[in-house]
Protein backbone atom coordinates (compact mmCIF):
# COMPACT_ATOMS: atom_id res chain seq x y z
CA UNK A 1 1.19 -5.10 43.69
CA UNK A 2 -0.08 -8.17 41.56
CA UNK A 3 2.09 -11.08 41.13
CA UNK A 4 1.46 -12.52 37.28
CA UNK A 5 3.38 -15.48 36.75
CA UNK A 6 4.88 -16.67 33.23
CA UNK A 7 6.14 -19.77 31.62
CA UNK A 8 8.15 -20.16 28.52
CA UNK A 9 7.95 -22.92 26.56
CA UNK A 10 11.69 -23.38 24.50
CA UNK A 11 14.84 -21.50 25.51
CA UNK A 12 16.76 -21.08 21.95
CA UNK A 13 17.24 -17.18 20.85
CA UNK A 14 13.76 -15.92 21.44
CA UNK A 15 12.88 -17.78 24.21
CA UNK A 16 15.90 -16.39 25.92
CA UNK A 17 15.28 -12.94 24.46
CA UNK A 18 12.13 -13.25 26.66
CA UNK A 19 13.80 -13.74 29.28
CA UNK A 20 16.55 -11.41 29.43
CA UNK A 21 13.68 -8.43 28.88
CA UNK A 22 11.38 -9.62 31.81
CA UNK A 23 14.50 -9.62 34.15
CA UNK A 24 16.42 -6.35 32.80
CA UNK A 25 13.41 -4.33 32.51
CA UNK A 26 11.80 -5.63 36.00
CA UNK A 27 11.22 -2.72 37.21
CA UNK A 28 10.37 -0.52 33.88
CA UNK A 29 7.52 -3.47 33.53
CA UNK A 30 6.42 -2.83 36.64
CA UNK A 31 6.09 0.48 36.82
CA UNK A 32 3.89 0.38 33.52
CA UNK A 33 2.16 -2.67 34.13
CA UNK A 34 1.23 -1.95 37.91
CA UNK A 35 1.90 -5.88 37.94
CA UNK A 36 4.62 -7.94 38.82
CA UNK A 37 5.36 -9.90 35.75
CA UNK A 38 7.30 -12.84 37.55
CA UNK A 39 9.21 -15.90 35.04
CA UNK A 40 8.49 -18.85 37.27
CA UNK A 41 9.53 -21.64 34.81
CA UNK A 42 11.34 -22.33 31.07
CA UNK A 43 10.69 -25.22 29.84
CA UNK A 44 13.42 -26.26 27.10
CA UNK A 45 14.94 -30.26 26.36
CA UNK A 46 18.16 -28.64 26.89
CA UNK A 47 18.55 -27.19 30.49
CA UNK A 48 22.55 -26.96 30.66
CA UNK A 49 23.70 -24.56 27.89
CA UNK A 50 24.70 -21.06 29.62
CA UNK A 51 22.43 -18.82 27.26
CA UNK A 52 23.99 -15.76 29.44
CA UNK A 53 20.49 -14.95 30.77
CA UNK A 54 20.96 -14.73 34.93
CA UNK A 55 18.12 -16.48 35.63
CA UNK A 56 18.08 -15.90 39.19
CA UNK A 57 14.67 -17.50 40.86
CA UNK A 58 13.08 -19.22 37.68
CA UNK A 59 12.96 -22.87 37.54
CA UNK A 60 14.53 -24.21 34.42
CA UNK A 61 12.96 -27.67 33.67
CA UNK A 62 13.05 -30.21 30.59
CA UNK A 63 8.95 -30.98 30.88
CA UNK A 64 6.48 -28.62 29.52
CA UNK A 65 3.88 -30.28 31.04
CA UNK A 66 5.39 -28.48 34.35
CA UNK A 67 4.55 -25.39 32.91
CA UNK A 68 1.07 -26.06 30.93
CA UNK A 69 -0.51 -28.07 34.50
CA UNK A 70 0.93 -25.82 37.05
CA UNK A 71 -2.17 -24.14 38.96
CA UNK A 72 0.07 -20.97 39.91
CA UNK A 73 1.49 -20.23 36.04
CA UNK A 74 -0.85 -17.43 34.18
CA UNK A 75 0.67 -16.70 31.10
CA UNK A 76 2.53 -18.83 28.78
CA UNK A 77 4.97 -17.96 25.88
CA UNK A 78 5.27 -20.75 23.26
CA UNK A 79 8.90 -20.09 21.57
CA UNK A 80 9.51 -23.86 20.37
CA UNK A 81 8.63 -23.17 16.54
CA UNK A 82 7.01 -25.47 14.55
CA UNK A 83 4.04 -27.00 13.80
CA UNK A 84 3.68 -30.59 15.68
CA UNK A 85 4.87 -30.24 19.17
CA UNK A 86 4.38 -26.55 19.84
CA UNK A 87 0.43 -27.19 18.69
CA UNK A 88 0.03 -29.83 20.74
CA UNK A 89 1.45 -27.53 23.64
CA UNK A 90 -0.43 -25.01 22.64
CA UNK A 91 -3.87 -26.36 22.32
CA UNK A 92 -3.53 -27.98 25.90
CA UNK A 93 -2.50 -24.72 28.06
CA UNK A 94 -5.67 -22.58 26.26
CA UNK A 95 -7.98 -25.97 27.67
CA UNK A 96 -6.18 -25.13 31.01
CA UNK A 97 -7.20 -21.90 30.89
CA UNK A 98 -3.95 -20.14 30.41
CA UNK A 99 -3.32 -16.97 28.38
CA UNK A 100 -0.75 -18.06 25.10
CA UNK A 101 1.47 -15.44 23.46
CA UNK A 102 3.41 -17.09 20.66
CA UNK A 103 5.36 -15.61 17.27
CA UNK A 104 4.24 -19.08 15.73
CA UNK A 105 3.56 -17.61 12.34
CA UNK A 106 3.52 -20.98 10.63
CA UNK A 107 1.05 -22.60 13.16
CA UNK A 108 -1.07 -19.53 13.24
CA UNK A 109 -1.66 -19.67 9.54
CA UNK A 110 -1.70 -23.47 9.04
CA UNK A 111 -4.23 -23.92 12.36
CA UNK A 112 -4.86 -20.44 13.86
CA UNK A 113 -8.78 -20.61 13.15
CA UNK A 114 -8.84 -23.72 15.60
CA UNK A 115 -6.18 -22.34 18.06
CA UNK A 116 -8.67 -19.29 17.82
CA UNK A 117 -11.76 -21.88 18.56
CA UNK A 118 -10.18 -23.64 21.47
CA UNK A 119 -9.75 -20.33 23.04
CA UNK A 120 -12.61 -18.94 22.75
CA UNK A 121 -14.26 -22.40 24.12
CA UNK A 122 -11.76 -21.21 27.58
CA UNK A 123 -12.33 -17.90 27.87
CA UNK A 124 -8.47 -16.90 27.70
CA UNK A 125 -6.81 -14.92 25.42
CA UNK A 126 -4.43 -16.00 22.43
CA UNK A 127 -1.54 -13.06 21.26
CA UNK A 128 0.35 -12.96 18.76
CA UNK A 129 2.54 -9.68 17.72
CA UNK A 130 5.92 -11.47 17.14
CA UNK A 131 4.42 -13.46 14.64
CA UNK A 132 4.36 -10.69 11.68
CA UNK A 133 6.96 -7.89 11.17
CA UNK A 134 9.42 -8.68 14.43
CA UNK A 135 8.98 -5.26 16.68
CA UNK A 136 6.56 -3.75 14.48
CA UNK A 137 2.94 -3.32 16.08
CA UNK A 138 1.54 -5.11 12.78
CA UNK A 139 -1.07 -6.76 14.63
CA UNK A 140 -1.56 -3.71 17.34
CA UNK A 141 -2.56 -1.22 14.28
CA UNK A 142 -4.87 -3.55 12.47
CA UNK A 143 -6.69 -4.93 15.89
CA UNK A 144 -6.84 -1.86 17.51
CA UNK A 145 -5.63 1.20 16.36
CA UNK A 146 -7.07 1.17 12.70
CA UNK A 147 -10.60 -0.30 14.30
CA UNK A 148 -12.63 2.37 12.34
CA UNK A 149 -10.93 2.20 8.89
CA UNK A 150 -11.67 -0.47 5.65
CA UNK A 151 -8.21 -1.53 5.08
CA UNK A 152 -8.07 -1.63 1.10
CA UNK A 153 -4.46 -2.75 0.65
CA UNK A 154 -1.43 -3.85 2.50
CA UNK A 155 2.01 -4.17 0.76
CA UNK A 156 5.08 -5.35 3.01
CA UNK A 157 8.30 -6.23 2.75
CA UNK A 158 7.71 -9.34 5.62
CA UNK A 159 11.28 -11.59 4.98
CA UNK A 160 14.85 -9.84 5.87
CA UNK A 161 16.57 -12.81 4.61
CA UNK A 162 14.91 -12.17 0.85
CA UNK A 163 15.46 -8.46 1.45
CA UNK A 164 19.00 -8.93 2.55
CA UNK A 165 19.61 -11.02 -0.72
CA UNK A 166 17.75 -8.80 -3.40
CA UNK A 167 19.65 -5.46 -1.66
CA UNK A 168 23.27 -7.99 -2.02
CA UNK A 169 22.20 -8.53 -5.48
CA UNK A 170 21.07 -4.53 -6.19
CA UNK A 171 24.13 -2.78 -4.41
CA UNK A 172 26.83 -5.27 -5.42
CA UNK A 173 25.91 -7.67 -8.25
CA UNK A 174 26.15 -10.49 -6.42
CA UNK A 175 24.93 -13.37 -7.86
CA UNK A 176 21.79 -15.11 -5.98
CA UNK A 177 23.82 -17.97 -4.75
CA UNK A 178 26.65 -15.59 -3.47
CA UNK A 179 23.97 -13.34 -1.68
CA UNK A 180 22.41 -16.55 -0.12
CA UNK A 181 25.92 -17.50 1.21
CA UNK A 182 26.80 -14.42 2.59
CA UNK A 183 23.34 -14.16 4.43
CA UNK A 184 23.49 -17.69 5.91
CA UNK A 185 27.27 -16.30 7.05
CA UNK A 186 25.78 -13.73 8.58
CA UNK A 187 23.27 -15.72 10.13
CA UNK A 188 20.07 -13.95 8.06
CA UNK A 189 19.56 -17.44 6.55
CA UNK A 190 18.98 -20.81 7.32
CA UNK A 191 21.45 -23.72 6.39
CA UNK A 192 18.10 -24.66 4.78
CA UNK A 193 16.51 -21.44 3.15
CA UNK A 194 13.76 -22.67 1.36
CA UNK A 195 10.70 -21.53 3.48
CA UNK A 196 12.38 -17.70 3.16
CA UNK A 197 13.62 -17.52 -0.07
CA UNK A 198 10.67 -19.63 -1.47
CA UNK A 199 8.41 -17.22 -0.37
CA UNK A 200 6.44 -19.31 2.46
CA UNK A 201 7.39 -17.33 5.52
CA UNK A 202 5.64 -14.32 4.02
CA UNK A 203 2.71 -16.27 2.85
CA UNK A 204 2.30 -17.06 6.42
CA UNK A 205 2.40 -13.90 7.57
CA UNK A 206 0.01 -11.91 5.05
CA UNK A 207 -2.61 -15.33 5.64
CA UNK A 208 -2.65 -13.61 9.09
CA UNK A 209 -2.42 -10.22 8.67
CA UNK A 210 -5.32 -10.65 6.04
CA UNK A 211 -7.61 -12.08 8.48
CA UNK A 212 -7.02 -9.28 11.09
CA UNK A 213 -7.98 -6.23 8.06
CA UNK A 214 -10.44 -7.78 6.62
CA UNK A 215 -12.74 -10.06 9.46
CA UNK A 216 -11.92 -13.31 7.13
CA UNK A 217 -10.87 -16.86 8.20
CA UNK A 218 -6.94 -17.57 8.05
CA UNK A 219 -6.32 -19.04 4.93
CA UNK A 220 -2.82 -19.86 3.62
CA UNK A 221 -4.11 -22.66 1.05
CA UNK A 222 -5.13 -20.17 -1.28
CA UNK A 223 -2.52 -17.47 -1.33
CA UNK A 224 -0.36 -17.45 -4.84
CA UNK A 225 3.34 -17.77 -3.47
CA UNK A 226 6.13 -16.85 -5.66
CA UNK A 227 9.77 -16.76 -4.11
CA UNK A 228 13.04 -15.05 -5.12
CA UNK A 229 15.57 -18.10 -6.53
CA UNK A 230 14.93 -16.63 -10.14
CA UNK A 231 16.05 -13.07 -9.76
CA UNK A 232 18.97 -12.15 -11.61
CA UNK A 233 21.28 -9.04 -11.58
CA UNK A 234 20.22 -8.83 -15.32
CA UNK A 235 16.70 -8.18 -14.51
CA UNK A 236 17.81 -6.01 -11.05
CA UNK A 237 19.64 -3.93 -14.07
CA UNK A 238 16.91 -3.70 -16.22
CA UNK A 239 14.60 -2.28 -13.28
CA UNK A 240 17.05 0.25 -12.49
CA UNK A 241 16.79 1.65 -15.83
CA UNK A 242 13.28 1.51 -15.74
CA UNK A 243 13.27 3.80 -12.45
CA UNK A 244 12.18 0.59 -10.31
CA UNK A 245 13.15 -1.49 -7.74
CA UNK A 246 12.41 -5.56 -7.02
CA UNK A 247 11.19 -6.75 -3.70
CA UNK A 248 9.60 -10.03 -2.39
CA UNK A 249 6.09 -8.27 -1.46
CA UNK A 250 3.06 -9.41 0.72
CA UNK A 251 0.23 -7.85 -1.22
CA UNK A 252 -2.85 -8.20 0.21
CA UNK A 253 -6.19 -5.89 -1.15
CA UNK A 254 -9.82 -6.00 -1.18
CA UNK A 255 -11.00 -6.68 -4.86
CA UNK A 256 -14.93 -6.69 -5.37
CA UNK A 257 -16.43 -9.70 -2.64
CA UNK A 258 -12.76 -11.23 -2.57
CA UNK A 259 -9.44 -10.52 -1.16
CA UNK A 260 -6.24 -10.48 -3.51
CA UNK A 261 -3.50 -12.31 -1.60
CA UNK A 262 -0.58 -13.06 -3.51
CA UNK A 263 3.30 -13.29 -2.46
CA UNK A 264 5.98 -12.71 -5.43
CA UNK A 265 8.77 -11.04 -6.59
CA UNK A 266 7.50 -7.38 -7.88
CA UNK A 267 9.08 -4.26 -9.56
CA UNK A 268 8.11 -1.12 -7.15
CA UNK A 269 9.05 2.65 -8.34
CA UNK A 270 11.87 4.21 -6.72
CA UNK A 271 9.33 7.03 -5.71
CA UNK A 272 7.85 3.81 -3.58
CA UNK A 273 8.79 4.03 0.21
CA UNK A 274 8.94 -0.02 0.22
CA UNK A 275 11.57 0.22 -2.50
CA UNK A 276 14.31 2.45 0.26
CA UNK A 277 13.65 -1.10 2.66
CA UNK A 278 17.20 -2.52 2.55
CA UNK A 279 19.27 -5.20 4.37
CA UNK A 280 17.21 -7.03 6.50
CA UNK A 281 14.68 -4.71 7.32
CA UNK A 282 10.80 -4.87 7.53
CA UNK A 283 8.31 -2.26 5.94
CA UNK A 284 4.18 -2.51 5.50
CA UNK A 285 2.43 0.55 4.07
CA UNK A 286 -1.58 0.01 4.71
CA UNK A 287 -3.69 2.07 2.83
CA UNK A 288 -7.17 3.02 4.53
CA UNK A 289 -9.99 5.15 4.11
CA UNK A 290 -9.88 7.07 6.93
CA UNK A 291 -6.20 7.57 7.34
CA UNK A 292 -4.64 7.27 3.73
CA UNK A 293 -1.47 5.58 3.90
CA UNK A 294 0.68 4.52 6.88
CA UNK A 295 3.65 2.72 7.26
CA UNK A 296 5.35 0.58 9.67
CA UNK A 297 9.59 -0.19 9.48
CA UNK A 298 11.72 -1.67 11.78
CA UNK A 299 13.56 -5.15 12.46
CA UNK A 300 11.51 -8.03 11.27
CA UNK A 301 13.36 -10.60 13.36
CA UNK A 302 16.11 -11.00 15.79
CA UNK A 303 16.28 -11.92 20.19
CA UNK A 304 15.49 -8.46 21.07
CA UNK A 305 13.04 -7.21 18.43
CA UNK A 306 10.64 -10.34 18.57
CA UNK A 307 11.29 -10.49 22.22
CA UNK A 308 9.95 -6.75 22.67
CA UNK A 309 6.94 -7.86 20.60
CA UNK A 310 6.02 -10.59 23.05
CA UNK A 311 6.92 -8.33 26.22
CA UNK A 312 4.01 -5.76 24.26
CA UNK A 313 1.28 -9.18 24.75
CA UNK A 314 2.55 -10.21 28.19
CA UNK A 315 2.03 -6.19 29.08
CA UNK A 316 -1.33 -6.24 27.46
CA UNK A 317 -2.70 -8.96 28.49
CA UNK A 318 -1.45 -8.31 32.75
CA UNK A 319 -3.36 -5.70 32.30
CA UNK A 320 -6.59 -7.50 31.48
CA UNK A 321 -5.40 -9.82 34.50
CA UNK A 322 -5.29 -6.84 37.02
CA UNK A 323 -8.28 -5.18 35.54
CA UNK A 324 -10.36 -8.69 36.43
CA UNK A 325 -10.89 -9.14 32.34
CA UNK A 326 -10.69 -11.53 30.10
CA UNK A 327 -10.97 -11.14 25.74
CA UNK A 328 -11.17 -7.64 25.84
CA UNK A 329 -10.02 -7.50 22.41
CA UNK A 330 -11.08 -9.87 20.22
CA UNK A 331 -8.09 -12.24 18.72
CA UNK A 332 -8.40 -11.94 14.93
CA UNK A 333 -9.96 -7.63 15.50
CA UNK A 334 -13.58 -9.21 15.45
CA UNK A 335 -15.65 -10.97 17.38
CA UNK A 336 -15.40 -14.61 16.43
CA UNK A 337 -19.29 -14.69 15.30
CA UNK A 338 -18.27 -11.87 13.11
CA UNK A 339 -15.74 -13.47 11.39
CA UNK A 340 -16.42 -14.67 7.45
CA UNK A 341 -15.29 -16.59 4.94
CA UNK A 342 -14.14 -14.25 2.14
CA UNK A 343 -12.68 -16.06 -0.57
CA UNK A 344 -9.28 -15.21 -2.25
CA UNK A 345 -9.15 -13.75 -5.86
CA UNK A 346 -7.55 -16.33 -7.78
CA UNK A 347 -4.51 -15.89 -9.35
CA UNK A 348 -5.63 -15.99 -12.78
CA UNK A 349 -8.04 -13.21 -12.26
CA UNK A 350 -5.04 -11.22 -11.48
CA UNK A 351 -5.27 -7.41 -13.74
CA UNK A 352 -1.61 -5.50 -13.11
CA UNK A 353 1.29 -4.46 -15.71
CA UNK A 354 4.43 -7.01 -16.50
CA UNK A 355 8.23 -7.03 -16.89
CA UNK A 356 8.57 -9.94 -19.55
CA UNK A 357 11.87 -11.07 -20.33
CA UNK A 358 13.01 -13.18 -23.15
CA UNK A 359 16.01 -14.78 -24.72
CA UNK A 360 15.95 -14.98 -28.55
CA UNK A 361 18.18 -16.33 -30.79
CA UNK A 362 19.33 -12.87 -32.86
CA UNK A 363 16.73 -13.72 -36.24
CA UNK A 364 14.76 -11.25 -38.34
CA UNK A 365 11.11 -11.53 -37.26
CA UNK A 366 11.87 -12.61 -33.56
CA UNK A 367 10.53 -9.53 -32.34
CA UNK A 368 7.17 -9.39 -34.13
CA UNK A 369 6.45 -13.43 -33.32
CA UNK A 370 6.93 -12.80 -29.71
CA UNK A 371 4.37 -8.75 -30.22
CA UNK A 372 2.01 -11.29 -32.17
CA UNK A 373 1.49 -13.68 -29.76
CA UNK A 374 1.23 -11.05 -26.98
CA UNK A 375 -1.46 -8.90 -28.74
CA UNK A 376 -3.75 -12.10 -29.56
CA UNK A 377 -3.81 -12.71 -26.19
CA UNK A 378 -4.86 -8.97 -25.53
CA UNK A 379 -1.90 -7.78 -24.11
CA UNK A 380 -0.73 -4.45 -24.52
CA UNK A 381 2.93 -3.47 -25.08
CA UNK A 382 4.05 -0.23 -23.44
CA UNK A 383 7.82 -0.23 -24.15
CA UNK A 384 10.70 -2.40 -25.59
CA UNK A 385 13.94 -2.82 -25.03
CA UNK A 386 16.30 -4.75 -26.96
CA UNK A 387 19.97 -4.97 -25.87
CA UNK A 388 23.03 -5.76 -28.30
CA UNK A 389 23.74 -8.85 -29.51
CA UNK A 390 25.59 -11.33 -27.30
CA UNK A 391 29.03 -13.35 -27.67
CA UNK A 392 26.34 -16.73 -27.66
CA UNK A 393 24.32 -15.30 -30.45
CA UNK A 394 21.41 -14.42 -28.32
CA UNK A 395 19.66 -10.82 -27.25
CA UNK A 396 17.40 -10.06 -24.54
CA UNK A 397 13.90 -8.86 -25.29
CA UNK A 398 12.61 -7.15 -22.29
CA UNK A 399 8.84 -5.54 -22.65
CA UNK A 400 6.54 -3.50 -20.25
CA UNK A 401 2.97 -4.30 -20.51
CA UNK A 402 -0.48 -2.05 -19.39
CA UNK A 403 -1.93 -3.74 -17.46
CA UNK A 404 -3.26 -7.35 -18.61
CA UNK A 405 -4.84 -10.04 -17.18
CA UNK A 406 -2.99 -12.86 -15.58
CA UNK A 407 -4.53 -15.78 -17.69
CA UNK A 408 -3.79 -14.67 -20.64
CA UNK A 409 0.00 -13.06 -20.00
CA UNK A 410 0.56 -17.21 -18.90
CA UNK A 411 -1.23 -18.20 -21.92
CA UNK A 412 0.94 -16.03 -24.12
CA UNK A 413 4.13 -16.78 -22.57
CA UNK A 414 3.44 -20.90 -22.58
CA UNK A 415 2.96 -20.09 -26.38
CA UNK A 416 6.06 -17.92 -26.83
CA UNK A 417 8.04 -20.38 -24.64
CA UNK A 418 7.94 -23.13 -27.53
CA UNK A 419 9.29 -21.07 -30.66
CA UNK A 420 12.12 -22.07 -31.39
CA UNK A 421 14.20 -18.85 -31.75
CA UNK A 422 13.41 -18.31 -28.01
CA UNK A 423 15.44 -19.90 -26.01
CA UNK A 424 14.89 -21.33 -22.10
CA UNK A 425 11.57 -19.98 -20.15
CA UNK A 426 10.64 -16.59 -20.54
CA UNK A 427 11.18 -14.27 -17.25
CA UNK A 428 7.82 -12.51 -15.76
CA UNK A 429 7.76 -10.05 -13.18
CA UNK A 430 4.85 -8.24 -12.43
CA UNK A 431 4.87 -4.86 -11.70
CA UNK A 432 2.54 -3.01 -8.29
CA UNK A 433 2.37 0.65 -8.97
CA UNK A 434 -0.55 3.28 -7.23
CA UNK A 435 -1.50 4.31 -10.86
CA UNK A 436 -0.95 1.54 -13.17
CA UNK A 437 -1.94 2.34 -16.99
């Protein structure tokens, strides 16, 4: 039986994750893989703390470099994180010819078209399944297993730690600082949140999911990316009564010669299977033209999810290795010579329905000022809702649009935004259903 040797570069929760699978499930591997799939060497700057992995034969070392040069090493996992170090790393193990696996989402997106390059230039093959959606096969089903369909949209729930909050917020009432706390106590959030909550960890994700439906080159510059800080319970109440549901979404679709790519809170119907994603879960529906709709759910992060993921690429690509191939599927789902530049729909350009929110002072005409301003910027109202007056002498105004174009809803709502019986910056939240008005 073949003896494939790996190297992991960084030993914190996923790197040891790694680890712990390729040992405990030696000989389920094995029997699957017809391979050996032997851990040689971690590489990690800290080589003392127990991470309660029994290592047995592998090498622990603090120099990369030990992995990356050695001659014997066929496979290496980059777990370091980042976008400095781990590129660097990166970049020089594909130009010595070693196969890279890495859940790097924010180096994929940021430089994946010239990690793509430089392995292409080598002949080896760069994976990538832990980067998107933890343990779900994300990058499997759009490379492979939806080969013969035109992917026309893909809507995912891609964050736990902004589903966590917005389910905190929708089952309890917490507040968005309270739900933040409890989820960094819990260990769902960073000390620092702002790449989740912010919205830039999905960004990265749907700038490479995008490129794997639709043959494009990664591009996160252009993506609009909203994140979650703004959400109240108010307006979590107000979609309830509406028979909706708000979720940070990944919405990616084919619109005309562009792509719509766009990251932001957005009200859902209840009858949506996205809006039943709770906690810290992970959900993409992908709707095709062969197959209709499917959906993927499961554990978007965590040791032993995103470990499995990379145990699925170390699996794949032994396989290649005992087979005597190399590239059998191309990286991004198409061959690189195939792959275009499609440019993103820009924001503005944007055609969906809104959930405005306003506070106005509680004055006779209020109402019509704000329905004026909205209809000479062509905008549509479908319902209102005004709520009793409040102990500080202002309502809320909450309207439901048709759908309206993006421009002009921003135009309208700068306008609005300087009356003076409105009071603080109006609250917009658009709204993704299958048959929008």
């Amino acid at each position: 039986m073949k003896t494939i040797n790996i190297g992991i570069l960084g030993y914190g929760v996923v790197g040891a994750g790694v680890a712990k699978l390729l040992k405990q499930k030696k000989q389920l591997l094995e029997s699957r893989t017809g391979a050996v799939l032997n851990l040689k060497t971690i590489a990690d700057i800290d080589i003392t703390t127990d991470r309660g992995v029994d290592l047995g034969t592998t090498a622990l070392v603090s120099d990369a470099n030990e992995i990356i040069h050695d001659p014997a090493i066929d496979i290496i996992v980059e777990t370091i994180g980042g976008d400095t170090i781990a590129k660097t790393f990166i970049l020089n193990a594909l130009e010595n010819k070693k196969h890279v696996i890495t859940a790097n989402k924010a180096l994929l997106a940021r430089f994946g078209n010239d990690l793509v390059k430089t392995a292409r230039e080598n002949q080896v093959d760069l994976a990538f399944e832990a980067s998107c959606g933890g343990c779900m096969p994300i990058i499997k089903s759009l490379r492979e297993s939806l080969v013969a369909n035109d992917i026309n949209v893909m809507s995912a729930i891609l964050n736990g730690t902004c589903n966590y909050i917005l389910t905190k917020i929708s089952k309890d009432g917490s507040s968005f600082e309270d739900a933040l706390k409890d989820a960094q106590d819990l260990g769902f959030a960073e000390a620092e949140p702002s790449l989740d909550i912010d919205g830039f960890d999905t960004a990265h994700k749907l700038a490479i999911l995008n490129s794997l439906a639709h043959g494009m080159e990664i591009n996160l510059n252009d993506i609009h990316v909203e994140g979650i800080r703004n959400i109240t319970p108010m307006d979590i109440a107000f979609a309830k009564e509406f028979g909706y549901t708000i979720k940070l979404l990944a919405i990616g679709k084919i619109h005309g010669n562009h792509v719509e790519a766009r990251v932001h809170p957005t009200m859902i119907s209840d009858s949506n299977p996205l809006s039943h994603v709770d906690q810290s879960m992970n959900a993409i529906a992908i709707e095709a033209d062969a197959t209709g709709q499917t959906m993927l759910y499961g554990h978007g992060a965590g040791m032993m999810p995103t470990a499995s993921a990379v145990l699925s690429d170390i699996a794949d690509i032994a396989r290649n290795i005992i087979s005597g191939i190399k590239r059998r599927v191309p990286i991004l789902g198409y061959p690189e010579d195939n792959i275009k530049s499609i440019p993103i729909l820009p924001m503005e350009e944007l055609h969906t329905r809104y959930y405005l929110r306003f506070e106005a002072q509680d004055h006779p005409g209020v109402l019509s000022k704000i329905s004026g301003i909205l209809g000479k910027n062509n905008i549509s109202i479908k319902s209102v809702h005004q709520k009793g007056r409040n102990t500080n002498g202002k309502v809320p105004i909450v309207m439901i649009t048709h759908i309206a174009k993006e421009a002009l809803v921003q135009a309208a709502l700068k306008e609005i935004s300087t009356a003076d019986s409105v009071v603080g910056d109006p609250v917009v939240i658009r709204i993704e259903e299958t048959d929008q008005e």
